[in-house]
PDB file of N, CA and C in Angstrom:
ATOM      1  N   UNK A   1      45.778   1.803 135.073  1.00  0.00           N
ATOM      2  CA  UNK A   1      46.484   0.553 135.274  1.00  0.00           C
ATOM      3  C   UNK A   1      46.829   0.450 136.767  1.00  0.00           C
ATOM      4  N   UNK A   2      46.723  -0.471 137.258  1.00  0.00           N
ATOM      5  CA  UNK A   2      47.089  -0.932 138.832  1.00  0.00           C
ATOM      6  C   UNK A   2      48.207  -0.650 138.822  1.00  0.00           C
ATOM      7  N   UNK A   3      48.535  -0.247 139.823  1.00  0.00           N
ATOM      8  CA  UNK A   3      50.363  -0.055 140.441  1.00  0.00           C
ATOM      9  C   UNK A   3      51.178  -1.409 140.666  1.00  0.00           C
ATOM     10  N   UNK A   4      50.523  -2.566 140.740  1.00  0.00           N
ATOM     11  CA  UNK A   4      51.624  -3.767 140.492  1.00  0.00           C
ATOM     12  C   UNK A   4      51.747  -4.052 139.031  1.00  0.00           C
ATOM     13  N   UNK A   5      51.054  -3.286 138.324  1.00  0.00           N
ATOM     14  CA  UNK A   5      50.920  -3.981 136.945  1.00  0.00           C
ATOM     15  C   UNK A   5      52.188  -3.120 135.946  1.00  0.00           C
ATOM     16  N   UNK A   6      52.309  -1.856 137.216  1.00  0.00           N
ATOM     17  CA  UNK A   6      52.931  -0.756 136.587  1.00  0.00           C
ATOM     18  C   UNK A   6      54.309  -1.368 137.186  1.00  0.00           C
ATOM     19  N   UNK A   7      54.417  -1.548 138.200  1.00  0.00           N
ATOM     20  CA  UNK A   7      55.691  -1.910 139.053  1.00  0.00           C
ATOM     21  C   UNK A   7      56.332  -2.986 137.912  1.00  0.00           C
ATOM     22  N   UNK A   8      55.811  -4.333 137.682  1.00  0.00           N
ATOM     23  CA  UNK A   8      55.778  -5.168 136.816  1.00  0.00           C
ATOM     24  C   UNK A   8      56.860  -4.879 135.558  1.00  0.00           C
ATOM     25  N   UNK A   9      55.315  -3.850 134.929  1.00  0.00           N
ATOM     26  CA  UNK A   9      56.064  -3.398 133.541  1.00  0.00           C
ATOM     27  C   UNK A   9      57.381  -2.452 133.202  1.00  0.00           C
ATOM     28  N   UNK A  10      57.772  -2.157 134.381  1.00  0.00           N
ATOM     29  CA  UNK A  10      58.968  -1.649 134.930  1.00  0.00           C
ATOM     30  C   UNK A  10      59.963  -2.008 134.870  1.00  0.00           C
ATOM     31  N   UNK A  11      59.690  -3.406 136.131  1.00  0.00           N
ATOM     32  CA  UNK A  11      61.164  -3.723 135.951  1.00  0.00           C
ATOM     33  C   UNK A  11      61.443  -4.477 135.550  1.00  0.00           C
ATOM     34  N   UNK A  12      60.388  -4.888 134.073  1.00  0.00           N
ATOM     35  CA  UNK A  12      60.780  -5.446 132.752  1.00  0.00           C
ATOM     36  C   UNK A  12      61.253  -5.097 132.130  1.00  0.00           C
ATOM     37  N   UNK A  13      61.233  -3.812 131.935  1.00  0.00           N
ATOM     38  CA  UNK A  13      61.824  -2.818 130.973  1.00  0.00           C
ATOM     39  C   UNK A  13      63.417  -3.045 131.446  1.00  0.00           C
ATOM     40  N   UNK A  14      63.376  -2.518 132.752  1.00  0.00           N
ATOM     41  CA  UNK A  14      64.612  -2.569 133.570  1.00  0.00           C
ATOM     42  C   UNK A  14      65.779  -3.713 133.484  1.00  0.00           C
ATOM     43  N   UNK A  15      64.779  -4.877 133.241  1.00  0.00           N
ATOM     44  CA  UNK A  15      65.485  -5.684 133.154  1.00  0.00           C
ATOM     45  C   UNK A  15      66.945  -6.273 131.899  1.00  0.00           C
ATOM     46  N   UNK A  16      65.396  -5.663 130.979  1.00  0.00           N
ATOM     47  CA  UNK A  16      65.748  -5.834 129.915  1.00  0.00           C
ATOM     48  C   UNK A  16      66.762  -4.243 128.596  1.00  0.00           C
ATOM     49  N   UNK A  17      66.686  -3.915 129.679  1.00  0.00           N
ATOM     50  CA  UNK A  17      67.808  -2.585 129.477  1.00  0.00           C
ATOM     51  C   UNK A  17      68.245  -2.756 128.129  1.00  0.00           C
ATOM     52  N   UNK A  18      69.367  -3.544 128.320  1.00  0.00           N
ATOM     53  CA  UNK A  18      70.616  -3.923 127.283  1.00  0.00           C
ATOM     54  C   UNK A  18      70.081  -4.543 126.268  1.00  0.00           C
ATOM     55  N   UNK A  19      69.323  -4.639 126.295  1.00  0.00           N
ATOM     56  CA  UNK A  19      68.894  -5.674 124.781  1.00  0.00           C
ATOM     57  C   UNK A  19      68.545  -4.860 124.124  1.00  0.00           C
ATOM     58  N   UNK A  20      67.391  -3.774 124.837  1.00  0.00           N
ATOM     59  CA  UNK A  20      66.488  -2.647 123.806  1.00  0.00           C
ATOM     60  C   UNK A  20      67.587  -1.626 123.816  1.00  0.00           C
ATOM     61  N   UNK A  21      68.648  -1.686 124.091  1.00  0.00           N
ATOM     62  CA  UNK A  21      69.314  -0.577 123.746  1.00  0.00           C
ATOM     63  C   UNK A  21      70.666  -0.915 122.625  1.00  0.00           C
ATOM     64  N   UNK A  22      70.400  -1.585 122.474  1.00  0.00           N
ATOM     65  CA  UNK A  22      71.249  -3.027 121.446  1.00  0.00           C
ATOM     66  C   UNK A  22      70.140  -2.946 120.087  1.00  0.00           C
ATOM     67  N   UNK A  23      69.456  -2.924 120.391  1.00  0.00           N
ATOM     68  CA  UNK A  23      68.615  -3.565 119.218  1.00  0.00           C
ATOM     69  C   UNK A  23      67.977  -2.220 118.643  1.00  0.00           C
ATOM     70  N   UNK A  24      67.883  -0.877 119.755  1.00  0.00           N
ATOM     71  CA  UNK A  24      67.877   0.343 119.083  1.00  0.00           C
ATOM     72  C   UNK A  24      69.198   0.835 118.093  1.00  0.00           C
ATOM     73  N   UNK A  25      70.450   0.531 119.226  1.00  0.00           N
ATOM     74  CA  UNK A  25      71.365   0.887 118.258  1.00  0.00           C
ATOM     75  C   UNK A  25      71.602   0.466 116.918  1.00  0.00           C
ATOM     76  N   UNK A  26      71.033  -1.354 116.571  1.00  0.00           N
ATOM     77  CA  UNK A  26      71.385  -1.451 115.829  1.00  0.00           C
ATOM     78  C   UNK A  26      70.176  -1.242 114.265  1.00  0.00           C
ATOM     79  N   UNK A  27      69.481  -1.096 114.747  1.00  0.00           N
ATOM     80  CA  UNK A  27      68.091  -0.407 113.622  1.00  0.00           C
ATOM     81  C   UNK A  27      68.650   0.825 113.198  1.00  0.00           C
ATOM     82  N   UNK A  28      69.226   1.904 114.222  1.00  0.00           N
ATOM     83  CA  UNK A  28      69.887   2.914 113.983  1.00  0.00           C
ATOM     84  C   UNK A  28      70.766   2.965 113.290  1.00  0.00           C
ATOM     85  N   UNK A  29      72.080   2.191 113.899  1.00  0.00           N
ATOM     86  CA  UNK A  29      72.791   2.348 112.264  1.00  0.00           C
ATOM     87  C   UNK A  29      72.421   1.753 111.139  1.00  0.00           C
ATOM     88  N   UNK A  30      71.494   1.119 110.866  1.00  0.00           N
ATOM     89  CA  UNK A  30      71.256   0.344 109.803  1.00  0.00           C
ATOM     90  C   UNK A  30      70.670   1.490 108.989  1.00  0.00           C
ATOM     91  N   UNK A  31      69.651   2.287 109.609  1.00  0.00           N
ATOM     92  CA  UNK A  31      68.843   3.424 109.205  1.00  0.00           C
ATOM     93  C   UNK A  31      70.223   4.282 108.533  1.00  0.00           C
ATOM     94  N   UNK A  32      71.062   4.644 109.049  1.00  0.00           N
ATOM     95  CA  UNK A  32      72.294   5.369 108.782  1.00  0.00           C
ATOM     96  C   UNK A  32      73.349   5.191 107.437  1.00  0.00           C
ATOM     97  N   UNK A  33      73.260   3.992 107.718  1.00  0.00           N
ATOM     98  CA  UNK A  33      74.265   3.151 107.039  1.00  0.00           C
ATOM     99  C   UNK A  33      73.186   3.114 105.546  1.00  0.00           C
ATOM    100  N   UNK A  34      72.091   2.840 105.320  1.00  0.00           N
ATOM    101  CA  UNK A  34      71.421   2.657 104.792  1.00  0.00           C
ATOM    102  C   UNK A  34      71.051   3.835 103.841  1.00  0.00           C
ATOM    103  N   UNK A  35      70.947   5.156 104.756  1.00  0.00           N
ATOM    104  CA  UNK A  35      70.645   6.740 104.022  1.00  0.00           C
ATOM    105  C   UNK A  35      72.156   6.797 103.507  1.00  0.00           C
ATOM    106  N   UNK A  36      72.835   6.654 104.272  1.00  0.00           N
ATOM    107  CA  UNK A  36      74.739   7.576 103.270  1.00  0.00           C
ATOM    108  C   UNK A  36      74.974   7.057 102.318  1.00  0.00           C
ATOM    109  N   UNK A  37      74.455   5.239 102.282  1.00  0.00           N
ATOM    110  CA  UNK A  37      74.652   4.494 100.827  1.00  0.00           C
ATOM    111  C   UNK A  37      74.030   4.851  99.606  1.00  0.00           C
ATOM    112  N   UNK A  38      72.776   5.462  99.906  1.00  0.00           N
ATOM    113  CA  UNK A  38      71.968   5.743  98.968  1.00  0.00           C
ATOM    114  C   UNK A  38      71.562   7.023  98.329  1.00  0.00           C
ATOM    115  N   UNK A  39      72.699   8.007  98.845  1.00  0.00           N
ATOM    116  CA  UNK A  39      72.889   9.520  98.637  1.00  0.00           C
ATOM    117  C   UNK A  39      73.289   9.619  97.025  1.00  0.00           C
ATOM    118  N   UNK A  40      72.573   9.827  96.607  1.00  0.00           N
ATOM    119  CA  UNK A  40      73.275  10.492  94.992  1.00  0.00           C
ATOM    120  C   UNK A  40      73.617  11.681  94.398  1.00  0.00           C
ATOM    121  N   UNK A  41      74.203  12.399  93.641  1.00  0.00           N
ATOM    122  CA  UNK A  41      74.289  13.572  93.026  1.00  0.00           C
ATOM    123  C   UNK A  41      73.697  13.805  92.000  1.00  0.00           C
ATOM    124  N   UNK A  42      73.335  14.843  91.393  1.00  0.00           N
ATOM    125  CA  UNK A  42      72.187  15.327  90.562  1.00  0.00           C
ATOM    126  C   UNK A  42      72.814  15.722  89.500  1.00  0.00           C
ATOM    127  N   UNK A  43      73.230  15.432  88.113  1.00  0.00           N
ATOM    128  CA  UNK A  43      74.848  15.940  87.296  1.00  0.00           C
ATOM    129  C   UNK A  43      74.263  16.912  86.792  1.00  0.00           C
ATOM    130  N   UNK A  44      73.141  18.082  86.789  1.00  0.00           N
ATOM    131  CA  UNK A  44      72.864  19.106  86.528  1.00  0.00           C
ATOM    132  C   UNK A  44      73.507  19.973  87.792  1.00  0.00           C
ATOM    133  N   UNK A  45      72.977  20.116  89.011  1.00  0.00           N
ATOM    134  CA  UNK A  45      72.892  20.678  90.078  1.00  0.00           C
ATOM    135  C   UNK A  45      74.130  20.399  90.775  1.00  0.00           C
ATOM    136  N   UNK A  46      73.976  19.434  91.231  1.00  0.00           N
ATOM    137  CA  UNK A  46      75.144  18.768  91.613  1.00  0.00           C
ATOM    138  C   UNK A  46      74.623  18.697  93.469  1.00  0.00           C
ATOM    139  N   UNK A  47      73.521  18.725  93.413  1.00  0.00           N
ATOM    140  CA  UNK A  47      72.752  18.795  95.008  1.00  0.00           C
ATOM    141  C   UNK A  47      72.650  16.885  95.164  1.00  0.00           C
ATOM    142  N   UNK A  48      73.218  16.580  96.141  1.00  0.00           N
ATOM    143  CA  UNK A  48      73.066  15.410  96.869  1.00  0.00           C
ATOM    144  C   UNK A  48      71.592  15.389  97.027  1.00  0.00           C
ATOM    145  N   UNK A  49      71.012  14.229  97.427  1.00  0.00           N
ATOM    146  CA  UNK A  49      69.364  13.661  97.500  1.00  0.00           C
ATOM    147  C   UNK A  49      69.391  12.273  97.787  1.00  0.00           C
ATOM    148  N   UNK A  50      68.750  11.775  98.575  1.00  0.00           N
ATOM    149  CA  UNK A  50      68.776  10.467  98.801  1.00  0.00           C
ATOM    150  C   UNK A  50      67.376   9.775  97.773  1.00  0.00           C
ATOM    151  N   UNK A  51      67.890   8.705  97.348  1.00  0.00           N
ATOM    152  CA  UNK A  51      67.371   8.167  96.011  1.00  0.00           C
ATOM    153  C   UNK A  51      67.040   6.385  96.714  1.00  0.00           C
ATOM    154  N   UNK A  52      65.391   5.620  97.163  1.00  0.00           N
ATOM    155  CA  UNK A  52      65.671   4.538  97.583  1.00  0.00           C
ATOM    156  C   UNK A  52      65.830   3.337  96.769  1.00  0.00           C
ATOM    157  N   UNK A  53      66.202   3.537  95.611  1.00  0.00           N
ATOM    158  CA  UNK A  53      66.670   2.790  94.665  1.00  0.00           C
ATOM    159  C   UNK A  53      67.933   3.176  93.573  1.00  0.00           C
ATOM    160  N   UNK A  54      68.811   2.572  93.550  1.00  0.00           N
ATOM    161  CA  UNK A  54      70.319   2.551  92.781  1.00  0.00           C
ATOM    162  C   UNK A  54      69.549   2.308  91.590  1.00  0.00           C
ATOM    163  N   UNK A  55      70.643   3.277  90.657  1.00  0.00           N
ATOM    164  CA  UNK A  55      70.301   3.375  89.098  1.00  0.00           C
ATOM    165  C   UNK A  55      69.889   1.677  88.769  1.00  0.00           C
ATOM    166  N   UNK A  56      70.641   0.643  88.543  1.00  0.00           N
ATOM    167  CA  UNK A  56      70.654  -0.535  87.881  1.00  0.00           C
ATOM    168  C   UNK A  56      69.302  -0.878  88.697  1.00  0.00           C
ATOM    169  N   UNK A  57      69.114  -0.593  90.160  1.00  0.00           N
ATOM    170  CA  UNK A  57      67.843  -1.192  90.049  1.00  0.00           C
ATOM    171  C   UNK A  57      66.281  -1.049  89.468  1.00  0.00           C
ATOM    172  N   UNK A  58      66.534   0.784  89.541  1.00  0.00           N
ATOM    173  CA  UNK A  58      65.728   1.813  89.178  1.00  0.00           C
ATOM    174  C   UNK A  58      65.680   1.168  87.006  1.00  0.00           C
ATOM    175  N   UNK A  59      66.720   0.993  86.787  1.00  0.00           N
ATOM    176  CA  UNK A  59      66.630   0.240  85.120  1.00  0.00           C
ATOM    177  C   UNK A  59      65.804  -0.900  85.144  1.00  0.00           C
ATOM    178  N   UNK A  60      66.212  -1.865  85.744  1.00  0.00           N
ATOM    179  CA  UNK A  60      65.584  -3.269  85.793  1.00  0.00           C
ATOM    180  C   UNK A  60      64.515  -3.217  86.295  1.00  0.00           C
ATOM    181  N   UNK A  61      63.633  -2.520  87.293  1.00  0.00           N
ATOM    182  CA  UNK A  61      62.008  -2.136  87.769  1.00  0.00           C
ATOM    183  C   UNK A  61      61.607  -1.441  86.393  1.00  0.00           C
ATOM    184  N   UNK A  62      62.538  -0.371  85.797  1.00  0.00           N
ATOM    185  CA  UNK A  62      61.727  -0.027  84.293  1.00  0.00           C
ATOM    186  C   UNK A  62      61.533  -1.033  83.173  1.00  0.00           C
ATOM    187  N   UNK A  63      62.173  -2.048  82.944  1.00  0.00           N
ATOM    188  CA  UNK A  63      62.674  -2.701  81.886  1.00  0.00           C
ATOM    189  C   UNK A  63      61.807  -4.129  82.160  1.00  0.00           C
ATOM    190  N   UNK A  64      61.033  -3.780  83.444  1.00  0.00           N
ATOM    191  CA  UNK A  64      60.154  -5.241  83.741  1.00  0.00           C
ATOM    192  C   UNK A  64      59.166  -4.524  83.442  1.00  0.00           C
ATOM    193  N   UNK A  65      58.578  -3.603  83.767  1.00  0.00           N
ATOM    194  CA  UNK A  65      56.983  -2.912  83.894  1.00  0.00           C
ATOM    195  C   UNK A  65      56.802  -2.886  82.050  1.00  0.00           C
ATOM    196  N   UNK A  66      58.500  -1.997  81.497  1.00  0.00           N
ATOM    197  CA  UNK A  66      58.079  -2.214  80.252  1.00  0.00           C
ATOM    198  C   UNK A  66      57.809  -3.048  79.409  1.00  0.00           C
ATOM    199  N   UNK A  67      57.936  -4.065  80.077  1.00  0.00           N
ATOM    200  CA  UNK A  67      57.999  -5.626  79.557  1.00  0.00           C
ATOM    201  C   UNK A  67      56.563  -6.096  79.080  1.00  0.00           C
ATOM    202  N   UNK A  68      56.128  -6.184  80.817  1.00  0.00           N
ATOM    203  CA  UNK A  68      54.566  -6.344  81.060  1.00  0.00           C
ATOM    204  C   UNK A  68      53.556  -5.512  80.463  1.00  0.00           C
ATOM    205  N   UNK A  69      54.247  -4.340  80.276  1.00  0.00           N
ATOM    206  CA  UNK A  69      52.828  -3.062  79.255  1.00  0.00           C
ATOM    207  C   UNK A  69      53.121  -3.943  77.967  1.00  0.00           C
ATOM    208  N   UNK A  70      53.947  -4.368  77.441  1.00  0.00           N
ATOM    209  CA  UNK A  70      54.241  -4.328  76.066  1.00  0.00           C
ATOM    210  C   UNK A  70      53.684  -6.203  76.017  1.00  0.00           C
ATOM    211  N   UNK A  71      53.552  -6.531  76.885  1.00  0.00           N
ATOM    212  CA  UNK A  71      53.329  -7.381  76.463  1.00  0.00           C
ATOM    213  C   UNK A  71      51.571  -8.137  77.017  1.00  0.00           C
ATOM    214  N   UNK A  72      50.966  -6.860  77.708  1.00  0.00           N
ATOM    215  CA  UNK A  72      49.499  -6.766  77.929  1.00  0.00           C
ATOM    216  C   UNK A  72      48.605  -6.299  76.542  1.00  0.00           C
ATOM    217  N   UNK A  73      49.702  -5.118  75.531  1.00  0.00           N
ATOM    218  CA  UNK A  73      49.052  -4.542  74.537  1.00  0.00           C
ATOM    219  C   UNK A  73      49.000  -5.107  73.273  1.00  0.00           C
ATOM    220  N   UNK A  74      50.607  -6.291  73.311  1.00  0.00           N
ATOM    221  CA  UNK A  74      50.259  -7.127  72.374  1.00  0.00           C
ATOM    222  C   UNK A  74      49.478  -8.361  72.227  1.00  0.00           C
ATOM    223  N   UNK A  75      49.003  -8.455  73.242  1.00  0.00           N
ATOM    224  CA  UNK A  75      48.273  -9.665  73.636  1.00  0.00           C
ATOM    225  C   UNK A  75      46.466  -9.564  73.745  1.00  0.00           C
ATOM    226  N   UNK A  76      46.115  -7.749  73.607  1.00  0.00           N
ATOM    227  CA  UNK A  76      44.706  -7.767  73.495  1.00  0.00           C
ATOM    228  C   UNK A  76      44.388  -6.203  72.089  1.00  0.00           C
ATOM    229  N   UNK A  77      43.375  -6.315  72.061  1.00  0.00           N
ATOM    230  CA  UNK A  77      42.887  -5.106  71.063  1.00  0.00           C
ATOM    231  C   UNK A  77      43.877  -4.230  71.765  1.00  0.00           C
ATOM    232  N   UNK A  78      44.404  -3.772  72.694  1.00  0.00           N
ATOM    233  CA  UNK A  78      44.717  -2.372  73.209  1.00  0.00           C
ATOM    234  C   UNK A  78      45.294  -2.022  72.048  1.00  0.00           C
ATOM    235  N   UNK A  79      46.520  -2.377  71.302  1.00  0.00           N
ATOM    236  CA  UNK A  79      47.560  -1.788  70.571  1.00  0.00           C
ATOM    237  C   UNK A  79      46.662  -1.493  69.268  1.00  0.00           C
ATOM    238  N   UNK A  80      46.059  -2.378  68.930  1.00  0.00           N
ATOM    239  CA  UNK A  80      45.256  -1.526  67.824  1.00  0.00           C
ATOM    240  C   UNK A  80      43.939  -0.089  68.419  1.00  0.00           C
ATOM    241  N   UNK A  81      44.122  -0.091  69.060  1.00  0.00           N
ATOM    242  CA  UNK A  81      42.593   0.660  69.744  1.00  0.00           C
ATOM    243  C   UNK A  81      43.624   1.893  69.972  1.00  0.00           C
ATOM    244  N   UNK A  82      45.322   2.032  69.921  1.00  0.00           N
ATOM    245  CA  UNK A  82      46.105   2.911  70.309  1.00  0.00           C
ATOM    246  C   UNK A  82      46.344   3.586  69.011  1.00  0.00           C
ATOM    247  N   UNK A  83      46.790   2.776  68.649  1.00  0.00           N
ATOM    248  CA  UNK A  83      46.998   2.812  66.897  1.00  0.00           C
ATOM    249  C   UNK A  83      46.343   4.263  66.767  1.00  0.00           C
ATOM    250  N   UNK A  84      44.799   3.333  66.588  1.00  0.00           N
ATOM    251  CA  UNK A  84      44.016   4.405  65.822  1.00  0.00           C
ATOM    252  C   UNK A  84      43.592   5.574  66.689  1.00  0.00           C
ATOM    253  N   UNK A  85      43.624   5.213  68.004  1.00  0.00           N
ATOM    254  CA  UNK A  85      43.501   6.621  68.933  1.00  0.00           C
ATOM    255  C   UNK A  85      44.438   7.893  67.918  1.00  0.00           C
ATOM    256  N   UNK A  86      45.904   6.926  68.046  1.00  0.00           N
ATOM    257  CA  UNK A  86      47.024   8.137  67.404  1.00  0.00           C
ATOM    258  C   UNK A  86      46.569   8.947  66.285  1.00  0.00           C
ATOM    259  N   UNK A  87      46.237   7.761  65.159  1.00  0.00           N
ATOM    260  CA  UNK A  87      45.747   8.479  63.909  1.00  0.00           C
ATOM    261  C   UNK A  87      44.772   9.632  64.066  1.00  0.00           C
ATOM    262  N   UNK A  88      43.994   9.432  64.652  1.00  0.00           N
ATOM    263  CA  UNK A  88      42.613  10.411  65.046  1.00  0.00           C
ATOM    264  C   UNK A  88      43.005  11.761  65.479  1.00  0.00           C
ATOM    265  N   UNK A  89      44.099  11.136  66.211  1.00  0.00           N
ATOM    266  CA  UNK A  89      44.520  13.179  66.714  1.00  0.00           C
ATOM    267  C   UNK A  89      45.391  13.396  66.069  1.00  0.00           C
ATOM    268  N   UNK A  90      46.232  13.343  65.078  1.00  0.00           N
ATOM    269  CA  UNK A  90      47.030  13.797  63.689  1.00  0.00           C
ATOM    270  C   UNK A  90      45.643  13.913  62.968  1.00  0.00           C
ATOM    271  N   UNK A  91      45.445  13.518  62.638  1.00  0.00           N
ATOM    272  CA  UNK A  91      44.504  13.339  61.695  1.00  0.00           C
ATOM    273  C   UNK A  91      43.610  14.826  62.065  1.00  0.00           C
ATOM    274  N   UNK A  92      43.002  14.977  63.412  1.00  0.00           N
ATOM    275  CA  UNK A  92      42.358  16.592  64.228  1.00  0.00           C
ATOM    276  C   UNK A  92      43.694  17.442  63.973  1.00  0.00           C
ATOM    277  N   UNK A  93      44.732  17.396  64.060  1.00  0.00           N
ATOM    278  CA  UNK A  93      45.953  18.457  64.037  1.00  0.00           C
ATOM    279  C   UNK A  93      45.856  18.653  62.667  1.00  0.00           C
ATOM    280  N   UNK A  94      45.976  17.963  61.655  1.00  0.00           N
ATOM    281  CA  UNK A  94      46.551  18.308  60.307  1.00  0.00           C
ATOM    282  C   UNK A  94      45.108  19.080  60.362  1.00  0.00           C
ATOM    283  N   UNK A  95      43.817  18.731  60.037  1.00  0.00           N
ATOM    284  CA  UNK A  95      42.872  19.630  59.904  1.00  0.00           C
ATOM    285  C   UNK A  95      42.447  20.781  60.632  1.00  0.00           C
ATOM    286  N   UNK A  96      42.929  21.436  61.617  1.00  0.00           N
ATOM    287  CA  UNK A  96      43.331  22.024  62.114  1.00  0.00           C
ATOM    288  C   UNK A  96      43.904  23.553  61.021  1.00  0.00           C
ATOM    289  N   UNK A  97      45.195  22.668  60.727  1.00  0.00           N
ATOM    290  CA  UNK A  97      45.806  24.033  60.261  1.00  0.00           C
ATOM    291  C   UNK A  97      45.520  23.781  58.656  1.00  0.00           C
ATOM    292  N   UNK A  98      44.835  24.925  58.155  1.00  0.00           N
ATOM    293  CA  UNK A  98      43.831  24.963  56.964  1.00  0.00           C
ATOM    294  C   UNK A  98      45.183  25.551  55.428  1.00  0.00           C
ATOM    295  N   UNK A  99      44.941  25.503  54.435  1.00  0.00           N
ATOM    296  CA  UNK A  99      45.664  25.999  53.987  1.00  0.00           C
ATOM    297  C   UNK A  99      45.826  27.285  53.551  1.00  0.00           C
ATOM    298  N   UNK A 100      45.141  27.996  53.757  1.00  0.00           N
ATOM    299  CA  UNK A 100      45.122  29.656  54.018  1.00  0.00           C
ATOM    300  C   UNK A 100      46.207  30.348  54.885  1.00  0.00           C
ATOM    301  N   UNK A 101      46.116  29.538  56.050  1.00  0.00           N
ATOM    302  CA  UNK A 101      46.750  29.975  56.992  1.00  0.00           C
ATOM    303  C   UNK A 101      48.041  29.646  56.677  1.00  0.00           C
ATOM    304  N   UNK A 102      48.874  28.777  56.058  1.00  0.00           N
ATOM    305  CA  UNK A 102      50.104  28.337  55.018  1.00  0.00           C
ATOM    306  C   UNK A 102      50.751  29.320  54.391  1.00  0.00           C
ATOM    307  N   UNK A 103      49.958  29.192  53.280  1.00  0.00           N
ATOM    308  CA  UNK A 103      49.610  30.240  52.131  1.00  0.00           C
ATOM    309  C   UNK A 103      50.258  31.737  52.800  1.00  0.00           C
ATOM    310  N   UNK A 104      49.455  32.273  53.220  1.00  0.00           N
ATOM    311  CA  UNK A 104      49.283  33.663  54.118  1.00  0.00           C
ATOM    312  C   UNK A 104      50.611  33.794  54.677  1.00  0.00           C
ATOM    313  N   UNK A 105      51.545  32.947  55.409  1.00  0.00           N
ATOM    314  CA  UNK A 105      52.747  33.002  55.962  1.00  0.00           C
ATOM    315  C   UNK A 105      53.980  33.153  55.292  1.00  0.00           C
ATOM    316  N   UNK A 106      53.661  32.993  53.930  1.00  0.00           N
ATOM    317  CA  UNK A 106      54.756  32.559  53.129  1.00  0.00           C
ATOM    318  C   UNK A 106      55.295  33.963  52.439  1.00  0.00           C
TER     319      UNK A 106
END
């Protein structure tokens, strides 16, 4: 870069001092202000963790998605195609355990 271009970008910076140091501070505390609000405790542990979503919101993001699954599966084959997925593997488990092996334990 040319040396007037550098001189220039200088004492723009220079100029402008107070603003970028204003507008750092205030991203900064926001960043701050923003992590201490959102610190939670763990009621097993009891170890603090920062969490970027509050319980009620963390409910209401679940309680929409569950909305939309439930209401993608009632609206095409999926829920029957689940259905019988389920049956199929009960259905492999119960045959599975034979009645000998019952029997024999008892």
């Amino acid at each position: 870069m040319p040396e007037e271009h550098r001189i220039y970008w200088r004492d723009q910076l220079l100029e402008r001092r107070r603003l970028l140091y204003l507008v750092g501070g205030g991203v900064l505390t926001f960043g701050i202000v923003h992590y201490v609000t959102h610190i939670d405790e763990t009621p097993v542990t009891h170890r603090r963790r920062y969490l970027a979503f509050t319980k009620e919101q963390f409910i209401k993001l679940a309680e929409f998605q569950y909305n939309m699954v439930m209401t993608t599966l009632l609206s095409s084959d999926m829920f029957v195609y689940c259905i019988v997925i389920n049956c199929c593997l009960c259905a492999l488990q119960v045959k599975g355990a034979d009645s000998h092996s019952i029997d024999n334990q008892t």
